[in-house]
Protein backbone atom coordinates (compact mmCIF):
# COMPACT_ATOMS: atom_id res chain seq x y z
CA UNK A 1 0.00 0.00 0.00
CA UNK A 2 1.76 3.60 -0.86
CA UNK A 3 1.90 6.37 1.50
CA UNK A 4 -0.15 9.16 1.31
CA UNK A 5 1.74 12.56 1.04
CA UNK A 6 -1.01 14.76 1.99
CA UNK A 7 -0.09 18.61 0.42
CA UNK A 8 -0.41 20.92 2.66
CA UNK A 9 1.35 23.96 1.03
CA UNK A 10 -0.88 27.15 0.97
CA UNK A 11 -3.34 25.66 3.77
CA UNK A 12 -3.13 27.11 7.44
CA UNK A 13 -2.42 25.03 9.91
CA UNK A 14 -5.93 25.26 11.50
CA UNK A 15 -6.97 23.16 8.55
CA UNK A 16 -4.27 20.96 8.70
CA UNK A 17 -4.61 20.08 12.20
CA UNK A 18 -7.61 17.33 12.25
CA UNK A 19 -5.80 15.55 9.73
CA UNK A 20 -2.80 15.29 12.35
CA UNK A 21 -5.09 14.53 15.35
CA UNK A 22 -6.68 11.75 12.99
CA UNK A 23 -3.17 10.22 12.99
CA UNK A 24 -1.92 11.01 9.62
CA UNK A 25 1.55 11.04 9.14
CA UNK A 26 2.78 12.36 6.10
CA UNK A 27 2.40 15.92 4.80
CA UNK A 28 3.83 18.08 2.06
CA UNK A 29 5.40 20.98 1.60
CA UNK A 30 6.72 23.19 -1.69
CA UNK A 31 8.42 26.11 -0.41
CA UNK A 32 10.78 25.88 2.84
CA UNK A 33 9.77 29.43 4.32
CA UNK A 34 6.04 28.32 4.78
CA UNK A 35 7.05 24.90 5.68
CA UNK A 36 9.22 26.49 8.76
CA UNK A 37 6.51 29.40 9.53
CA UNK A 38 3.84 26.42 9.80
CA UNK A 39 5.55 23.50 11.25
CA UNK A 40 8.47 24.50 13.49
CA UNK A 41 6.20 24.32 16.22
CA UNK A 42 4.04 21.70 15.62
CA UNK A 43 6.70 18.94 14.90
CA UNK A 44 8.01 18.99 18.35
CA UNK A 45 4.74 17.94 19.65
CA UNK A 46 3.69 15.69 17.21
CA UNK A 47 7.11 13.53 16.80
CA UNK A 48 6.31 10.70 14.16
CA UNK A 49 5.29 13.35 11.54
CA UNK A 50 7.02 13.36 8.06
CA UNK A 51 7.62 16.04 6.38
CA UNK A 52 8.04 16.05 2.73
CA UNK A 53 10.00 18.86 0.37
CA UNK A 54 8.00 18.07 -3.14
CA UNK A 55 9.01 21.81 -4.76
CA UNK A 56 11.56 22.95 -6.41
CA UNK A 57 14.72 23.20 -3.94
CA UNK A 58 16.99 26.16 -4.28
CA UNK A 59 20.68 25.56 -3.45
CA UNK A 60 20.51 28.81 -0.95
CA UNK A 61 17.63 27.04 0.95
CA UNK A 62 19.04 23.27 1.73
CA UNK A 63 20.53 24.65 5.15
CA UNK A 64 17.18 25.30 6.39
CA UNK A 65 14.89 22.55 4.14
CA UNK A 66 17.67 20.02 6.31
CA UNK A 67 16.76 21.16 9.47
CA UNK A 68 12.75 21.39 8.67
CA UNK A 69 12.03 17.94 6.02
CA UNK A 70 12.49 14.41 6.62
CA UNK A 71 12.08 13.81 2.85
CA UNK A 72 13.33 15.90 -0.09
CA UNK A 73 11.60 14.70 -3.24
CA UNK A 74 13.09 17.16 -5.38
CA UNK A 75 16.87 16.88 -5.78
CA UNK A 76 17.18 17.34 -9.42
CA UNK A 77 21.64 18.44 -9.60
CA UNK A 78 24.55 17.99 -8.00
CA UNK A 79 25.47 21.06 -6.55
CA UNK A 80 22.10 20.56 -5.09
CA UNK A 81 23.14 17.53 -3.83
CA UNK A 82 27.20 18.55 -1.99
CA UNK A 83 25.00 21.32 -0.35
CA UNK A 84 22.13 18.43 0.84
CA UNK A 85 25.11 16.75 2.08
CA UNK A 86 27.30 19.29 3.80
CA UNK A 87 24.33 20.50 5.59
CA UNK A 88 23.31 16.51 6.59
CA UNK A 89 26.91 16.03 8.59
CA UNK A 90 26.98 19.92 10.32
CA UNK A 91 22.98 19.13 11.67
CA UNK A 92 23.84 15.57 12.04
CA UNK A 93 20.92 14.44 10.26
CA UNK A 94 20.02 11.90 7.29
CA UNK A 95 16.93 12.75 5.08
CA UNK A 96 15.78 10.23 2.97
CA UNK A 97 15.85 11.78 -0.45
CA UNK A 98 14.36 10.84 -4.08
CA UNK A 99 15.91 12.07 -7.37
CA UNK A 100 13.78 14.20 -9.65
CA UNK A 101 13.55 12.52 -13.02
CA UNK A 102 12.50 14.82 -15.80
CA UNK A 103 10.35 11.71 -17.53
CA UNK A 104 8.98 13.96 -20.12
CA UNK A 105 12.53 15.67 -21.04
CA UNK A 106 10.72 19.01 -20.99
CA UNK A 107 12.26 22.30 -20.85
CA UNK A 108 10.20 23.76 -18.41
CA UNK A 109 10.53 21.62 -15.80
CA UNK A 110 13.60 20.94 -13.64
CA UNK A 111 14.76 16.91 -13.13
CA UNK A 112 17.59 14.38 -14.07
CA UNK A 113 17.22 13.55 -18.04
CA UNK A 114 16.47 9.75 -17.98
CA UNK A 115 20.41 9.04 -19.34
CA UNK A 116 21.96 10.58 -16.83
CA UNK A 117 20.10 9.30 -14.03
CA UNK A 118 21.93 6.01 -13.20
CA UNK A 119 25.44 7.46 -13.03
CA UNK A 120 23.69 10.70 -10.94
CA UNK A 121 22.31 8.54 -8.44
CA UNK A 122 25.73 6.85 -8.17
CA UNK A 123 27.13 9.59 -7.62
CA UNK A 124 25.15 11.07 -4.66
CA UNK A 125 25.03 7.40 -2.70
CA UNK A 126 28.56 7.15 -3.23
CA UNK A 127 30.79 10.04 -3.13
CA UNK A 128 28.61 12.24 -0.81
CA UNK A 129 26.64 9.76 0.68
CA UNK A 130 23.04 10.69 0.79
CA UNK A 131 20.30 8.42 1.36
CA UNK A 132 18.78 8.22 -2.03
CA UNK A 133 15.67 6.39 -1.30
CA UNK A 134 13.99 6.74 -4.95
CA UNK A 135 12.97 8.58 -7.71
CA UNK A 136 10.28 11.44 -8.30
CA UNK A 137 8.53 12.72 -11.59
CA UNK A 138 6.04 14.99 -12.69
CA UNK A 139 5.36 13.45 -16.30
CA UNK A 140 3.44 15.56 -19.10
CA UNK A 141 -0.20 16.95 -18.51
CA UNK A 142 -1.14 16.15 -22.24
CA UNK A 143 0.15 12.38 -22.47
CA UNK A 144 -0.93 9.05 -21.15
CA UNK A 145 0.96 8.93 -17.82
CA UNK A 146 1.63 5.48 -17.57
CA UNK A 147 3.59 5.51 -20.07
CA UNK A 148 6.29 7.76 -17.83
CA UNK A 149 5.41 5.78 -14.91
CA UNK A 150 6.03 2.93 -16.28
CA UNK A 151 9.69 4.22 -17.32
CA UNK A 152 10.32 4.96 -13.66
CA UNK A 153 9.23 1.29 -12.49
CA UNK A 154 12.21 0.63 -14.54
CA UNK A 155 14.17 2.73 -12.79
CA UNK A 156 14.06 0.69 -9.62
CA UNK A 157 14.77 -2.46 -11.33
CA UNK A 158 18.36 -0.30 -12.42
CA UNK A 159 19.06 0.66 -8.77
CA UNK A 160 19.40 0.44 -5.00
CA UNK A 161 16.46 2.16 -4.41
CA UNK A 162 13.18 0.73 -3.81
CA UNK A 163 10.74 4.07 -3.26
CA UNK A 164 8.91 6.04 -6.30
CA UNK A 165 7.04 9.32 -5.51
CA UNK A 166 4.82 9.54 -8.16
CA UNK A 167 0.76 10.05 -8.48
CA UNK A 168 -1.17 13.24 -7.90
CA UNK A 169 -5.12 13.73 -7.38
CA UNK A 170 -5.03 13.80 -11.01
CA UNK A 171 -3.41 10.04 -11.85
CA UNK A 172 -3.28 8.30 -8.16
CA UNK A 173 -4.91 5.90 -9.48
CA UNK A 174 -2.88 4.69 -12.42
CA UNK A 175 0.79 5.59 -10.54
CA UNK A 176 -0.76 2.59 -7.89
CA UNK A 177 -0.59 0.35 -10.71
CA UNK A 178 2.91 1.32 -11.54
CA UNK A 179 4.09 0.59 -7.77
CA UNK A 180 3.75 3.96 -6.80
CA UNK A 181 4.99 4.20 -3.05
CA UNK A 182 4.42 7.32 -2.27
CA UNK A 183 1.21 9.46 -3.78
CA UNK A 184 1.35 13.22 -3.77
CA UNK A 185 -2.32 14.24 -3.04
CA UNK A 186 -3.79 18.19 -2.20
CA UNK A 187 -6.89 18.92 -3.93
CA UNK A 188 -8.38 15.14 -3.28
CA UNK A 189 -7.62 15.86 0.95
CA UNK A 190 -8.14 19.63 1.25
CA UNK A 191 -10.49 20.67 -1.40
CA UNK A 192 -9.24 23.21 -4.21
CA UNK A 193 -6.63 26.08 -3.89
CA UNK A 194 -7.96 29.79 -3.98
């Protein structure tokens, strides 16, 4: 059975809070400034919470996203990834972290091209030894998604790892099919974005 991520970003924490008094453990986050405004003083109450990076991660930010997340699904370069683990040894702390695959090679978005992911995640387990638990991708709106999620079941078979963090309220249902293990779900839990 995957984990649900529930995404929290933009939603107070008054909203968030039954869902953490229900006993939900995993929650969401895209930017590290309103993940630390909302949930520096909740965690230390609520211990077994996970807290999940899913945006884009800039370099300048990894210091604090360290201290804050207990997953980082978006490492997507390696100067991301020296800063990830600098920060790890001075907080003396060990995230479990996914590569960002970008499964539909497009420009726009950020992500490890498909050939270069093997020899990236190499890399970061390695020679800076992170804890590169699996692989994250946001494939194309316009395509039939299983046929990038499919590409990242692959991926696993390739590697170590054994976690993929794919699957939004949009296509849950087919990333289950590919293995998904963790699903990224806002809209579905909280109801739509203003």
């Amino acid at each position: 059975m995957p984990e649900i991520i529930a995404v929290s970003k933009t939603f107070p924490i008054k909203e968030v809070l039954p869902l953490i008094n229900h006993g939900h453990l995993h929650f969401g986050e895209n930017k590290v400034q309103e993940a630390i405004e909302k949930w520096e003083n909740i965690k230390p109450d609520f211990k077994h919470l996970k807290l999940h990076m899913i945006g884009k991660l800039q370099t300048n930010k990894a210091k604090y996203a360290v201290s804050i997340f207990d997953y980082i699904h978006s490492l997507d370069n390696f100067k991301l990834a020296e800063k990830i683990s600098n920060e790890q040894m001075k907080q003396n702390k060990k995230l479990k972290i996914f590569i960002q695959v970008n499964i539909g090679e497009e420009d726009q978005k950020s992500g490890v091209q498909m050939s270069e992911v093997e020899l990236f995640y190499k890399n970061c387990v390695k020679n800076l030894g992170l804890n590169i638990v699996g692989f994250m991708c946001l494939p194309p709106n316009d395509k039939k998604v299983s046929l990038y999620f499919s590409q990242m079941k692959k991926l696993i078979n390739q590697t170590e790892a054994n976690e993929l963090s794919m699957g939004m309220s949009a296509d849950y249902l087919e990333a289950i099919l590919f293995q998904s293990t963790f699903l990224r779900i806002g809209s579905k839990i909280f109801g739509n974005r203003n």
